[in-house]
Protein backbone atom coordinates (compact mmCIF):
# COMPACT_ATOMS: atom_id res chain seq x y z
CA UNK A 1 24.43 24.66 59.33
CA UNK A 2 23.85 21.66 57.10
CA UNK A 3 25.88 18.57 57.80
CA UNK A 4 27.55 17.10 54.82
CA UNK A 5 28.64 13.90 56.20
CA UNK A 6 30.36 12.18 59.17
CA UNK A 7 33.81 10.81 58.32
CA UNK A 8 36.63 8.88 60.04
CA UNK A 9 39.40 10.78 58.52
CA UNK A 10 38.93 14.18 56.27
CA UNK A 11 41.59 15.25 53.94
CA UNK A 12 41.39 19.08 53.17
CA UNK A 13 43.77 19.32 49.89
CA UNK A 14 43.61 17.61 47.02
CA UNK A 15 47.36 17.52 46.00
CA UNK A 16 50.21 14.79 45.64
CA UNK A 17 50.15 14.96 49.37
CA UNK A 18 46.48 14.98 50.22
CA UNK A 19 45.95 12.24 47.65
CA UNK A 20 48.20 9.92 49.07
CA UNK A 21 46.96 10.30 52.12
CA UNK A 22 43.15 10.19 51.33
CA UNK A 23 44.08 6.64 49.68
CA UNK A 24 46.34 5.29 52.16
CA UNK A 25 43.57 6.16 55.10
CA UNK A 26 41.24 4.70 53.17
CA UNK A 27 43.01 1.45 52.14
CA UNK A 28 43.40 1.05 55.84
CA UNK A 29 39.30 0.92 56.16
CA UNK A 30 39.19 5.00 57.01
CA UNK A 31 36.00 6.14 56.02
CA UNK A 32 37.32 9.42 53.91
CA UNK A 33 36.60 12.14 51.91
CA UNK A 34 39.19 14.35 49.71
CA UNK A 35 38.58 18.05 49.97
CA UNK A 36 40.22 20.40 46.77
CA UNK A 37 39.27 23.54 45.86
CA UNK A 38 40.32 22.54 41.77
CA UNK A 39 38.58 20.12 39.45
CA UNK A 40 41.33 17.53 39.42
CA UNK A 41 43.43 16.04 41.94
CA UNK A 42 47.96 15.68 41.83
CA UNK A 43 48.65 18.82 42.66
CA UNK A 44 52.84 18.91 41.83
CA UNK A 45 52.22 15.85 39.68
CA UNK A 46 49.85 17.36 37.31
CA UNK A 47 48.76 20.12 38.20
CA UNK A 48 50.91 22.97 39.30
CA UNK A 49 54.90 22.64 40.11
CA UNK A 50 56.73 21.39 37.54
CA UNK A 51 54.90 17.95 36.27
CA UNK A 52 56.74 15.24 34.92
CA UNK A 53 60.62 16.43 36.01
CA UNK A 54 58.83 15.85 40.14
CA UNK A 55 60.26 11.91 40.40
CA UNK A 56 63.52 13.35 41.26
CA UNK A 57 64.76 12.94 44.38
CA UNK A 58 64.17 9.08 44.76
CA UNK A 59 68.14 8.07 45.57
CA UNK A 60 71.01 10.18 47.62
CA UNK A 61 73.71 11.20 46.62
CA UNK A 62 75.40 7.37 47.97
CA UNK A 63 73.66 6.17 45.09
CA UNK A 64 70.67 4.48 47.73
CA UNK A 65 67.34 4.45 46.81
CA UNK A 66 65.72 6.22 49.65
CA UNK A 67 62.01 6.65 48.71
CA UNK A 68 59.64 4.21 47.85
CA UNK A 69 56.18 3.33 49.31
CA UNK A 70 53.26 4.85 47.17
CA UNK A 71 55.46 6.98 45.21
CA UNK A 72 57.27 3.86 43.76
CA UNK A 73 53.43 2.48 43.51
CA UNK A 74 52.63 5.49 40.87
CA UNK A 75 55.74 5.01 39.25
CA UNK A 76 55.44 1.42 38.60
CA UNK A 77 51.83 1.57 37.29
CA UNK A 78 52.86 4.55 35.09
CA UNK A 79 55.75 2.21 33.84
CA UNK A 80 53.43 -0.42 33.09
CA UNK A 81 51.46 1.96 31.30
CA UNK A 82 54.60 2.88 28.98
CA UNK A 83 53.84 6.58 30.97
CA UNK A 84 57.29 6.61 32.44
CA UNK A 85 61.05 6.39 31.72
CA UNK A 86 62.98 3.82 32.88
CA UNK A 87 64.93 4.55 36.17
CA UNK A 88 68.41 6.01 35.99
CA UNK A 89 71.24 3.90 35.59
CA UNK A 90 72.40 2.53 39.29
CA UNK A 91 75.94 4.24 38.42
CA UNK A 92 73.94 7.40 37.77
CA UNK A 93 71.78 7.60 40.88
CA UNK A 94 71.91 10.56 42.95
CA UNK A 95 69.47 13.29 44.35
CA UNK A 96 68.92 14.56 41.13
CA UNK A 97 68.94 11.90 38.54
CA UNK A 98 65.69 11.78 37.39
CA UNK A 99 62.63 9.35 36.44
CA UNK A 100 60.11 11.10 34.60
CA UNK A 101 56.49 10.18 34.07
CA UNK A 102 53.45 11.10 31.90
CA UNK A 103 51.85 13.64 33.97
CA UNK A 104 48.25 13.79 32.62
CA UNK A 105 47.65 10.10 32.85
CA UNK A 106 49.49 10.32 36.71
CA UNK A 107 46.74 12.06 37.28
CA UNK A 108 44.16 9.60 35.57
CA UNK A 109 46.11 7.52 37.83
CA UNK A 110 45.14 8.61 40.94
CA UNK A 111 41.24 8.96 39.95
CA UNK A 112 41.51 5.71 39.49
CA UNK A 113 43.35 4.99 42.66
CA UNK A 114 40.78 7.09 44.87
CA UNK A 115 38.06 5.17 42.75
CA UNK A 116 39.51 1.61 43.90
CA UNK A 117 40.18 2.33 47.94
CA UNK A 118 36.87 4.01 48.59
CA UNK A 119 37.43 7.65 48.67
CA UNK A 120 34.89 10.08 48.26
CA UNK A 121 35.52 13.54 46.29
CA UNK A 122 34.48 16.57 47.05
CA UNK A 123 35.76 18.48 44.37
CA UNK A 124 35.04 22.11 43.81
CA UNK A 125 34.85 23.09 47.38
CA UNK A 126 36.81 25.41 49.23
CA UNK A 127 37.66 24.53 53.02
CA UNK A 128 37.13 28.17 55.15
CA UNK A 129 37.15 27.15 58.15
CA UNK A 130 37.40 24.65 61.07
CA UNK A 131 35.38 23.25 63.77
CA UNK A 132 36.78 23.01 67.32
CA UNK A 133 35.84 21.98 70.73
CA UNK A 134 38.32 23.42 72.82
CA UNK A 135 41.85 22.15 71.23
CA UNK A 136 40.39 19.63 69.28
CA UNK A 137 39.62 19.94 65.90
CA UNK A 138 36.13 18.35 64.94
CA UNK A 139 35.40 18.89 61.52
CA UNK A 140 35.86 21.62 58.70
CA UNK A 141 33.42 24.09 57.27
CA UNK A 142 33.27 24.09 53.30
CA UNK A 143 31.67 25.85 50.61
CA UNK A 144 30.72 25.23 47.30
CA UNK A 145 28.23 25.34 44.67
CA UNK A 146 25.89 23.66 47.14
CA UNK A 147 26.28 26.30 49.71
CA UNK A 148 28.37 26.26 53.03
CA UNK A 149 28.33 23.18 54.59
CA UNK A 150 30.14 20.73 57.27
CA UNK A 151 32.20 17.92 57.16
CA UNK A 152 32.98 16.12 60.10
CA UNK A 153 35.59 13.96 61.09
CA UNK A 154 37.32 12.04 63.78
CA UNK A 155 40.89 13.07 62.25
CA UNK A 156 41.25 15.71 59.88
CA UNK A 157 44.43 15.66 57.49
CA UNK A 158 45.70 19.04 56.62
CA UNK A 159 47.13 19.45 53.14
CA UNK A 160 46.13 22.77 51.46
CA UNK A 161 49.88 23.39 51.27
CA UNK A 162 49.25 27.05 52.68
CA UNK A 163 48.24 25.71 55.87
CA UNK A 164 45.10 27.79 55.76
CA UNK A 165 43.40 25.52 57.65
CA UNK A 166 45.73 24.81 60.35
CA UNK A 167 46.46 28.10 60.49
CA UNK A 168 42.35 28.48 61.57
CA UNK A 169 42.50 26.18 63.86
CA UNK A 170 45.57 28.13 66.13
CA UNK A 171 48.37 26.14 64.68
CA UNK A 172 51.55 28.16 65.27
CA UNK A 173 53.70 28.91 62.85
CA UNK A 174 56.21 31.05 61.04
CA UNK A 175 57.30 33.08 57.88
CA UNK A 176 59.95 34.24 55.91
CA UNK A 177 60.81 38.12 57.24
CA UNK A 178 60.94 39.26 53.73
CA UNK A 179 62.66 42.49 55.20
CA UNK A 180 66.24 40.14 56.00
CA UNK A 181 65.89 37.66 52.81
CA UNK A 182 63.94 37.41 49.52
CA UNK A 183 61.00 34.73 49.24
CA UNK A 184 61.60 32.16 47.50
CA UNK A 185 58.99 32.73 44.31
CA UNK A 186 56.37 30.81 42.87
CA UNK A 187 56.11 30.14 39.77
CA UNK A 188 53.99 29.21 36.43
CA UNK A 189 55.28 25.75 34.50
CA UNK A 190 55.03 25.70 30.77
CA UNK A 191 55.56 22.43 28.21
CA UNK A 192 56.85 22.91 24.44
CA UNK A 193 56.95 20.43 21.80
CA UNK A 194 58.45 20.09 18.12
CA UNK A 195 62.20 20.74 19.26
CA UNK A 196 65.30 19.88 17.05
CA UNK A 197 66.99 18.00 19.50
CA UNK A 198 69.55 17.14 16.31
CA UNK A 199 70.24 21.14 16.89
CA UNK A 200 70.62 21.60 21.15
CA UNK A 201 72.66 18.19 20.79
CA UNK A 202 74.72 20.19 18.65
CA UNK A 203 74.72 23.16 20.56
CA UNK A 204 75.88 21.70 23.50
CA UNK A 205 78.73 19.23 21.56
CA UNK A 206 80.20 22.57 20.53
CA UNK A 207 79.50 24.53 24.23
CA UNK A 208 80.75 21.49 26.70
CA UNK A 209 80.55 24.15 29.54
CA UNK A 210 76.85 24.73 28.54
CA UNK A 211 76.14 21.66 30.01
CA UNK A 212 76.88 22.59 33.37
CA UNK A 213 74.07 24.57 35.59
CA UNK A 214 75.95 27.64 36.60
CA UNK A 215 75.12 26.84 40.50
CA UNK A 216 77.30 23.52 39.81
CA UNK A 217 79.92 25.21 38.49
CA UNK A 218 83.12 26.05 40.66
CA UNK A 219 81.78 23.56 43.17
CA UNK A 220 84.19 20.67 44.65
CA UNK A 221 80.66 18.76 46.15
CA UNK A 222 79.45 18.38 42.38
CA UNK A 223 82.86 17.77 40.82
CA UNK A 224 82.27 14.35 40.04
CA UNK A 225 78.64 14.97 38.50
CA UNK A 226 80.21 17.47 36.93
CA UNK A 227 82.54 15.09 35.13
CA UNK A 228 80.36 12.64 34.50
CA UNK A 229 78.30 15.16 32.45
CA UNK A 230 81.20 15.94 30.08
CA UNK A 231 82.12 12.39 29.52
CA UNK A 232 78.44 11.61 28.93
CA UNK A 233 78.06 14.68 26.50
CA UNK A 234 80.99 13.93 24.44
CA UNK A 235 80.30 9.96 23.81
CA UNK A 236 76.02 10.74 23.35
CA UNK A 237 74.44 10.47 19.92
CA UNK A 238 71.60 12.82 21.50
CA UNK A 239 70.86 14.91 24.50
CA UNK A 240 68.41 12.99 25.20
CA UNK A 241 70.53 10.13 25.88
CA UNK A 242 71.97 12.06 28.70
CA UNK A 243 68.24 12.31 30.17
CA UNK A 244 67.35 9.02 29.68
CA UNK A 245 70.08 7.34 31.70
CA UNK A 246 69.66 9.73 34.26
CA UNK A 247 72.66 11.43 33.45
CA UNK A 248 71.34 15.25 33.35
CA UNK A 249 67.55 16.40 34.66
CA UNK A 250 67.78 19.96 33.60
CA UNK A 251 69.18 21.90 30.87
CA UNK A 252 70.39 25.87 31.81
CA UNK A 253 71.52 27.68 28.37
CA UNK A 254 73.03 30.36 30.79
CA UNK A 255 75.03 31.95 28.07
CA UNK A 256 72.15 32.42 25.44
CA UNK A 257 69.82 33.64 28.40
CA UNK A 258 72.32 35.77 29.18
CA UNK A 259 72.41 37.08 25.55
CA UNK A 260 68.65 37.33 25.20
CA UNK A 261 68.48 39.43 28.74
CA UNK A 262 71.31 42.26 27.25
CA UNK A 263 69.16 42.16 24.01
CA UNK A 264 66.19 42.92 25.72
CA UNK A 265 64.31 39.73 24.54
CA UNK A 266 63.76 38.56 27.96
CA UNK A 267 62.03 39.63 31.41
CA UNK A 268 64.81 39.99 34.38
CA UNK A 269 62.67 37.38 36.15
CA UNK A 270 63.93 33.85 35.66
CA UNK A 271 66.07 31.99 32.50
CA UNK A 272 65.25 30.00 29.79
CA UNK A 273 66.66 26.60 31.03
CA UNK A 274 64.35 23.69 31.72
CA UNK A 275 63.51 20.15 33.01
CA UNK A 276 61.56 17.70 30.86
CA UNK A 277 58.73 15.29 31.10
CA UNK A 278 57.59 11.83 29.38
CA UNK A 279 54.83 10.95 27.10
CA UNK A 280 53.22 8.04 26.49
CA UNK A 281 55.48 5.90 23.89
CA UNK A 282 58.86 7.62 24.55
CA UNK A 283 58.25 11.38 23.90
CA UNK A 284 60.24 14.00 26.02
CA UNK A 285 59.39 17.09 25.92
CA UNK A 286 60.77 20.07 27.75
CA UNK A 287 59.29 21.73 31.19
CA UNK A 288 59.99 25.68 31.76
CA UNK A 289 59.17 25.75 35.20
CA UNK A 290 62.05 28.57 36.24
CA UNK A 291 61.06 31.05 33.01
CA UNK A 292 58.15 32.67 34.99
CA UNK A 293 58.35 34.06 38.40
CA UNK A 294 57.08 36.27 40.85
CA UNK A 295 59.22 38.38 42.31
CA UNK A 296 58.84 38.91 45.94
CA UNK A 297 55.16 37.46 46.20
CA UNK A 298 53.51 36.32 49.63
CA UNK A 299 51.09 33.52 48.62
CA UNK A 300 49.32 34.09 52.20
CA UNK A 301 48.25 37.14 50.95
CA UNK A 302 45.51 36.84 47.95
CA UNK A 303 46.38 39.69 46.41
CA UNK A 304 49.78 39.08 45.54
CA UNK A 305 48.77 35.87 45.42
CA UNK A 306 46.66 37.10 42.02
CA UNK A 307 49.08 39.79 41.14
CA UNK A 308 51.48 36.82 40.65
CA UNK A 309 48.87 34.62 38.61
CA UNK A 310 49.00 37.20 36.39
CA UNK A 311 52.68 38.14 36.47
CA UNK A 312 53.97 34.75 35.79
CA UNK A 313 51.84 34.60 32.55
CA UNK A 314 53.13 38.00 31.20
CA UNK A 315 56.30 36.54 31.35
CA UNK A 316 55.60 33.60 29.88
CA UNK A 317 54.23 35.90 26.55
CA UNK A 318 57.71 37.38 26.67
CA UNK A 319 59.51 34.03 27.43
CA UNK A 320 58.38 31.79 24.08
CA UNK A 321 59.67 34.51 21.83
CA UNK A 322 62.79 34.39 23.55
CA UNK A 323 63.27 30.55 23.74
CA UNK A 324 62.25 30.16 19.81
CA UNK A 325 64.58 32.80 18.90
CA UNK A 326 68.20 31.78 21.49
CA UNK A 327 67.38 28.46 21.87
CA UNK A 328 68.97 26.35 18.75
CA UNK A 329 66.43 23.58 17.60
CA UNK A 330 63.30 25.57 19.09
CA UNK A 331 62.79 27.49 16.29
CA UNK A 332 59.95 25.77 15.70
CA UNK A 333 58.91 24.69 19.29
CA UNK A 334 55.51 25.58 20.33
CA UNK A 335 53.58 25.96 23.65
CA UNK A 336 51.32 22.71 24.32
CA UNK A 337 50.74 22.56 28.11
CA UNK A 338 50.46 25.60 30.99
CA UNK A 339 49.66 24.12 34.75
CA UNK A 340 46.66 25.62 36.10
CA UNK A 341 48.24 27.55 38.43
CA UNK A 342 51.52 28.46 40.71
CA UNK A 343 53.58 26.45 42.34
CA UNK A 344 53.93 28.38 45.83
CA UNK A 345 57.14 27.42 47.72
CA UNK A 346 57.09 29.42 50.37
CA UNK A 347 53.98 30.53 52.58
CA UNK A 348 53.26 29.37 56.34
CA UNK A 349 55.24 26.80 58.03
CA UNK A 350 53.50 25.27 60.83
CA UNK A 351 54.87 24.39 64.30
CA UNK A 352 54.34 20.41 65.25
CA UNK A 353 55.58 18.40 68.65
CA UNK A 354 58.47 18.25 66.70
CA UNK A 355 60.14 20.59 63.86
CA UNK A 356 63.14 19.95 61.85
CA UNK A 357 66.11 21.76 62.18
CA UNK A 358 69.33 22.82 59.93
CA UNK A 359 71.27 20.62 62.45
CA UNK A 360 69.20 17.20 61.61
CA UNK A 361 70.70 17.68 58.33
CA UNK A 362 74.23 18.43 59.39
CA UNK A 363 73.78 15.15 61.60
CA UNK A 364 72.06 13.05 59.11
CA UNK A 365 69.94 12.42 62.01
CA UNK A 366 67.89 9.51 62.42
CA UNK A 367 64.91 9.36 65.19
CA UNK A 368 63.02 6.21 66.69
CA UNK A 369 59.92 7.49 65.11
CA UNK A 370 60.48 7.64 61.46
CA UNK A 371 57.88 7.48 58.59
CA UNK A 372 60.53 8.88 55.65
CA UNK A 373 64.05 9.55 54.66
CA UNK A 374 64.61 13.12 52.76
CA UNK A 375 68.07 13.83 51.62
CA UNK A 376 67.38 17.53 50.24
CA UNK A 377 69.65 20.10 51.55
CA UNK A 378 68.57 23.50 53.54
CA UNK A 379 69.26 27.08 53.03
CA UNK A 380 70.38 29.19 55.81
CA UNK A 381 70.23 33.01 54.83
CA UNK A 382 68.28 32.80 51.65
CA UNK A 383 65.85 31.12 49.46
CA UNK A 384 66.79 28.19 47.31
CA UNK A 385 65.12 29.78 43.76
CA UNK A 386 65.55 33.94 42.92
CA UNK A 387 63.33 36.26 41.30
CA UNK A 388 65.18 38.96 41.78
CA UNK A 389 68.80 38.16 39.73
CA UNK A 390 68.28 39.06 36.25
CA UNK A 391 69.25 35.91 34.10
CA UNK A 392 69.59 32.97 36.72
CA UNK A 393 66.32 31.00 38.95
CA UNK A 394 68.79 29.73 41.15
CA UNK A 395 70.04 31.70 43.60
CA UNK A 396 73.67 32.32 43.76
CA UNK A 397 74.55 34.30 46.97
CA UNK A 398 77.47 33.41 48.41
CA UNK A 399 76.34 34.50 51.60
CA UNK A 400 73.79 31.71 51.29
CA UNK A 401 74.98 28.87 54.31
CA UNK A 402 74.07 25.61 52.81
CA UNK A 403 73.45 22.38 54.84
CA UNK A 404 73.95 18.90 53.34
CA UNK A 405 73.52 15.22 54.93
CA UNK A 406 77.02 14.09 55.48
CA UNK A 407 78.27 11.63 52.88
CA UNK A 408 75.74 11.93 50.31
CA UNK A 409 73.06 10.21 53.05
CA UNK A 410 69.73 11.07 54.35
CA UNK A 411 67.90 12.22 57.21
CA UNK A 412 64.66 11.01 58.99
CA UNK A 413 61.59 12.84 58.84
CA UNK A 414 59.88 11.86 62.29
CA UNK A 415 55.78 11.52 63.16
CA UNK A 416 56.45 14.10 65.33
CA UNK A 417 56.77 16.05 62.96
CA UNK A 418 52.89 15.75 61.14
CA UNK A 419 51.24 16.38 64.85
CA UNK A 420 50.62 20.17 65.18
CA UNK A 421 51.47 21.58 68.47
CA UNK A 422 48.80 22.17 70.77
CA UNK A 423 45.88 20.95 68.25
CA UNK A 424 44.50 17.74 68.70
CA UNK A 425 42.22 15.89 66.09
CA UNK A 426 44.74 17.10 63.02
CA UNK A 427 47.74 16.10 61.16
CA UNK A 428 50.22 17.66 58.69
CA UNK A 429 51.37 16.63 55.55
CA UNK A 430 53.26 17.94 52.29
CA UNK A 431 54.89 21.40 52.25
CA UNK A 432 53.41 21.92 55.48
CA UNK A 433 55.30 19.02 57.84
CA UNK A 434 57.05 20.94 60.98
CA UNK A 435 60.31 22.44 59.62
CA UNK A 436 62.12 25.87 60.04
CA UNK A 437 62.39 28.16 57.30
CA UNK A 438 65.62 27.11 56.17
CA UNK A 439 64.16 23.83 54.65
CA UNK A 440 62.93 23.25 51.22
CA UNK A 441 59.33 21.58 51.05
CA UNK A 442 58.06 21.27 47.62
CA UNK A 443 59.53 18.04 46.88
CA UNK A 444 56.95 15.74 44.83
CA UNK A 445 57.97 11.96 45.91
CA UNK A 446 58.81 13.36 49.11
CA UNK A 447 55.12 14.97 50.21
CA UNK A 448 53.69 12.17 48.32
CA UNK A 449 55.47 9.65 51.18
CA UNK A 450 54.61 12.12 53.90
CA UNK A 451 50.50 12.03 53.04
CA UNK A 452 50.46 8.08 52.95
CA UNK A 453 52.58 8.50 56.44
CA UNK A 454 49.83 11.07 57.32
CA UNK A 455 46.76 9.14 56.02
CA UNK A 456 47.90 5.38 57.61
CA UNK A 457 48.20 7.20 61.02
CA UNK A 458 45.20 8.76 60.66
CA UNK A 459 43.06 5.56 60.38
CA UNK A 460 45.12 3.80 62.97
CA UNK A 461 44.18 6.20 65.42
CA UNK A 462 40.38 6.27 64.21
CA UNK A 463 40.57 2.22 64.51
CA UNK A 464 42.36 2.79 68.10
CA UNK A 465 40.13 5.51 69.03
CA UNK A 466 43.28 7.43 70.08
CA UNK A 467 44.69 10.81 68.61
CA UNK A 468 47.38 11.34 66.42
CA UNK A 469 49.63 12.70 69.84
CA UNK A 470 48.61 9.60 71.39
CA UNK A 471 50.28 7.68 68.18
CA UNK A 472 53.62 9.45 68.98
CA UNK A 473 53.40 6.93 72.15
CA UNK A 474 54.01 3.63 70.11
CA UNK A 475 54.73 4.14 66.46
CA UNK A 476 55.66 0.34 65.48
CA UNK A 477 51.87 -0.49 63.73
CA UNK A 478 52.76 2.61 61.39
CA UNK A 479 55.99 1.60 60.93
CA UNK A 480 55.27 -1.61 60.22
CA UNK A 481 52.63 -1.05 57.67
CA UNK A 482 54.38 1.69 56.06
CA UNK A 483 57.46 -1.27 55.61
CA UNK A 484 54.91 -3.69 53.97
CA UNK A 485 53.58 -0.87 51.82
CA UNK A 486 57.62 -0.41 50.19
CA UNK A 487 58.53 2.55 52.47
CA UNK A 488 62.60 2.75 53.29
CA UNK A 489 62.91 3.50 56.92
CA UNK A 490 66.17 1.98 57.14
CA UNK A 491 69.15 0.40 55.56
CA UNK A 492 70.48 3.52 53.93
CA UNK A 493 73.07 6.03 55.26
C-alpha cells in the first residue's frame, strides 16, 4: 500500500475539535496533517450543529468565565472582524448567555489559521481504518480520489466524533440501550432571514409567558433567569435587545407550535423555536436547529444514519410553511442557509484511563490533571433533546434525574480522560472524550478547548518521544502552555 506521508501527529476529523487540535499540535512544531471526509473544515461552527448560537457556554452559572484558550482566540479575531457580537453583559453571564459569531467567515477563519501554523489538509478523504502494532496505533488507512492510501504518524488524534476510528483500533466503549431510553436525535440546522422583528417584539410584549422555554418554566434553579427575562422583555425596544446583552439565546413560541401541531401544519418531530446567529455588520438572523429531527436514529449505523439525512429535510419542507404562517413577523422570512449535514449527539462513547462520571458533576470535582472546566449538566435516565414528544425538542420527563455542579460552578475535565484505555499511540477529543452516557458532548467552545488540549499533548509527547499514557505521569508542560495560551484551569468555582 502506498505511503502518503510520515507525520508527527495525525488528526482524523476535521471538526471544531479536530481543528483545534491540528493547529495547536502544529503551533507547538508537530509536523501534522488534518484528515475530513467534507470539503471544509468547523464542523459545529459552520458546518453542521447549530452555527453561530455554539459560543454559548463560555461562563457558569456564578457568572465566571470558564472557557477561554483558542475558543476565546476565534472569538476575538471574529470580533475584530465585526463577525461577532459583543459578549453578554457581566450581570447577564451564565451557561447560557450567549456570544454569537459569523459562522461562514469562522470558518474562513480557521483556513486561515491551519494556513498560518503549518497544517497540511487532506480534505476529501475518508479515514477506514487503522494501523497497529500490537496496542499501538501507527498510522491510519485513508481513501480518496487518489485511491487508498497511508498516513503515518507518531500520535494520531481521534476526532471523527463517531469514534469510528477508535472504535477500529479496539477502543472500548459504550451506547445508549435504546430499548430502556430514547436517543437523543440528530438533527438538520436551518437559517431564515427578512423577519419583522417590530412583529415577534410585539408578540412577545403581549405573551410575557412566551418568553419563557417551557423546560424553564416551574423550575426554582432558573427562577432568577426567569425574572430577569420578564424585566428585560418589558423595558426592551426590540427582542433583539434581549439577545444582544445576553439576556435570552433562544426563542420557543410553545403556544403557536402547539397551535400549528393540532392544525396539522407541523410534523410531531421537533418545534418551531430557535437560536440565532451574527452577520457581518450587526445582522441576526434566526437558527432552527430543534425543527428537524430524527426520531430514534443510531448514527453508528449508516443506514439510519441516511434515513435521517433524509428525514430531517422532509421536515424541514413541512417546517417553513409552518414558521411563515404561526410565527408573527415571518411572514415574509425565507430560507437562506441549511448545514451540510446532521448534527449527531449521540453515537459511541469511548472508554479512556479515566471516564467522567454523574458524580464529578454532583462534586464539582476538580483533578490534579486538568486541561478544561465544563459546567454543562448530565442526564440520568434520558436524553437531553426528544424526537419523540409531539410539539417540544426538549425533553420533559420528569423521570429524567438531572445532575448540576453545585453553586452554579464547574467541573474539571482531566487528560485522563483523552487517553483511550488500552491503546497506545492515540488520543481523544470532542464528543468523543471518556464520559458515561449520562453526559452531554456536543458542546462547541467546549470540544474546541478539548482538541487544542488534545493537539498540545500530542506534540509534547512527539518532542519527548513518550506516549500520551506516559504524559498522564507529569502533566505541568501541558498545563503550563495551555495557561499561556488563555486556558482557565483555575480560579473559578
Amino acid at each position: 500500500m502506498q505511503v502518503y506521508g510520515y507525520y508527527d501527529v495525525v488528526v482524523v476529523g476535521g471538526g471544531a475539535s479536530g481543528t483545534a487540535a491540528a493547529i495547536s499540535a502544529a503551533r507547538e512544531g508537530a509536523k501534522t496533517i488534518l484528515i475530513e471526509t467534507l470539503g471544509g473544515i468547523g464542523g459545529m461552527l459552520n458546518m453542521v450543529g447549530p452555527p453561530g448560537w455554539a459560543f454559548d457556554h463560555l461562563y457558569n452559572d456564578a457568572g465566571e468565565q470558564i472557557i477561554g484558550g483558542f475558543t476565546m482566540e476565534l472569538y476575538n479575531d471574529l470580533k475584530a472582524m465585526d463577525c461577532a457580537m459583543d459578549l453578554p453583559k457581566p450581570e447577564n453571564r451564565c451557561l447560557n448567555s450567549p456570544a454569537f459569531v459569523d459562522i461562514d467567515w469562522g470558518g474562513l477563519l480557521l483556513f486561515e489559521k491551519c494556513r498560518e501554523a503549518g497544517v497540511q489538509l487532506m480534505l476529501h478523504t475518508l479515514a477506514v481504518d487503522v494501523l497497529k502494532e500490537g496496542d499501538t496505533v501507527q498510522g491510519v488507512i485513508v481513501e480518496n480520489t487518489s485511491g487508498r492510501m497511508a498516513v503515518m504518524g507518531k500520535v494520531v488524534i481521534e476526532a471523527t466524533g463517531e469514534g469510528d476510528i477508535a472504535a477500529r483500533a479496539g477502543v472500548p466503549y459504550s451506547q445508549i440501550d435504546r430499548t430502556k431510553e430514547e436517543l437523543d436525535p440528530p438533527s438538520i440546522t436551518f437559517h431564515m432571514d427578512g423577519v419583522d422583528w417590530a412583529k415577534t417584539t410585539a408578540y412577545f410584549k403581549a405573551h410575557p409567558d412566551q418568553i419563557i422555554p417551557p423546560h424553564f418554566k416551574n423550575n426554582d434553579k432558573y427562577r432568577f433567569i426567569n425574572e430577569k427575562r420578564y424585566k428585560a422583555l418589558e423595558e426592551c425596544e426590540s427582542i433583539l435587545d434581549l439577545v444582544r446583552d445576553g439576556v435570552i439565546d433562544e426563542l420557543e413560541y410553545d403556544d403557536l407550535t402547539h397551535q400549528a401541531l393540532a392544525n396539522g401544519d407541523l410534523h410531531p418531530y421537533g418545534d418551531l423555536g430557535h437560536f440565532f446567529t451574527y452577520r457581518q455588520g450587526g445582522v441576526i438572523q434566526p437558527v432552527f436547529q430543534h425543527t428537524a429531527q430524527a426520531v430514534d436514529c443510531d448514527t453508528t449505523d449508516i443506514t439510519e444514519y441516511s434515513n435521517g439525512e433524509m428525514e430531517t429535510r422532509r421536515q424541514v419542507v413541512i417546517a417553513i410553511p409552518a414558521i411563515q404562517k404561526y410565527l408573527p413577523g415571518y411572514e415574509h422570512a425565507y430560507l437562506t442557509r441549511m448545514t451540510v449535514g446532521m448534527r449527531t449527539r449521540e453515537g459511541r462513547h469511548m472508554v479512556g484511563d479515566y471516564q467522567m462520571q454523574v458524580s464529578d458533576i454532583d462534586a464539582a470535582r476538580k483533578f490534579d490533571d486538568v486541561i478544561a472546566k465544563c459546567a454543562m449538566s448530565a442526564n440520568e435516565g434520558g436524553p437531553f433533546h426528544s424526537a419523540s414528544t409531539p410539539g417540544t425538542a426538549m425533553n420533559l420527563n420528569p423521570n429524567i434525574v438531572k445532575h448540576r455542579p453545585p453553586e452554579g460552578g464547574s467541573y474539571d475535565i482531566p487528560y485522563r480522560a483523552l487517553v483511550p484505555k488500552g491503546i497506545e499511540g492515540m488520543l481523544l477529543t470532542g464528543k468523543l472524550v471518556s464520559v458515561t452516557e449520562d453526559f452531554k458532548r456536543d458542546l462547541l467552545p467546549d470540544n474546541i478547548i478539548w482538541g487544542q488540549a488534545a493537539g498540545i499533548a500530542a506534540a509534547i509527547c512527539v518532542r519527548r518521544g513518550i506516549t500520551p499514557r506516559e504524559l498522564e505521569s507529569d502533566v505541568t508542560e501541558l498545563q503550563e502552555i495551555l495557561r499561556k495560551n488563555g486556558a482557565i484551569l483555575d480560579g473559578v468555582k
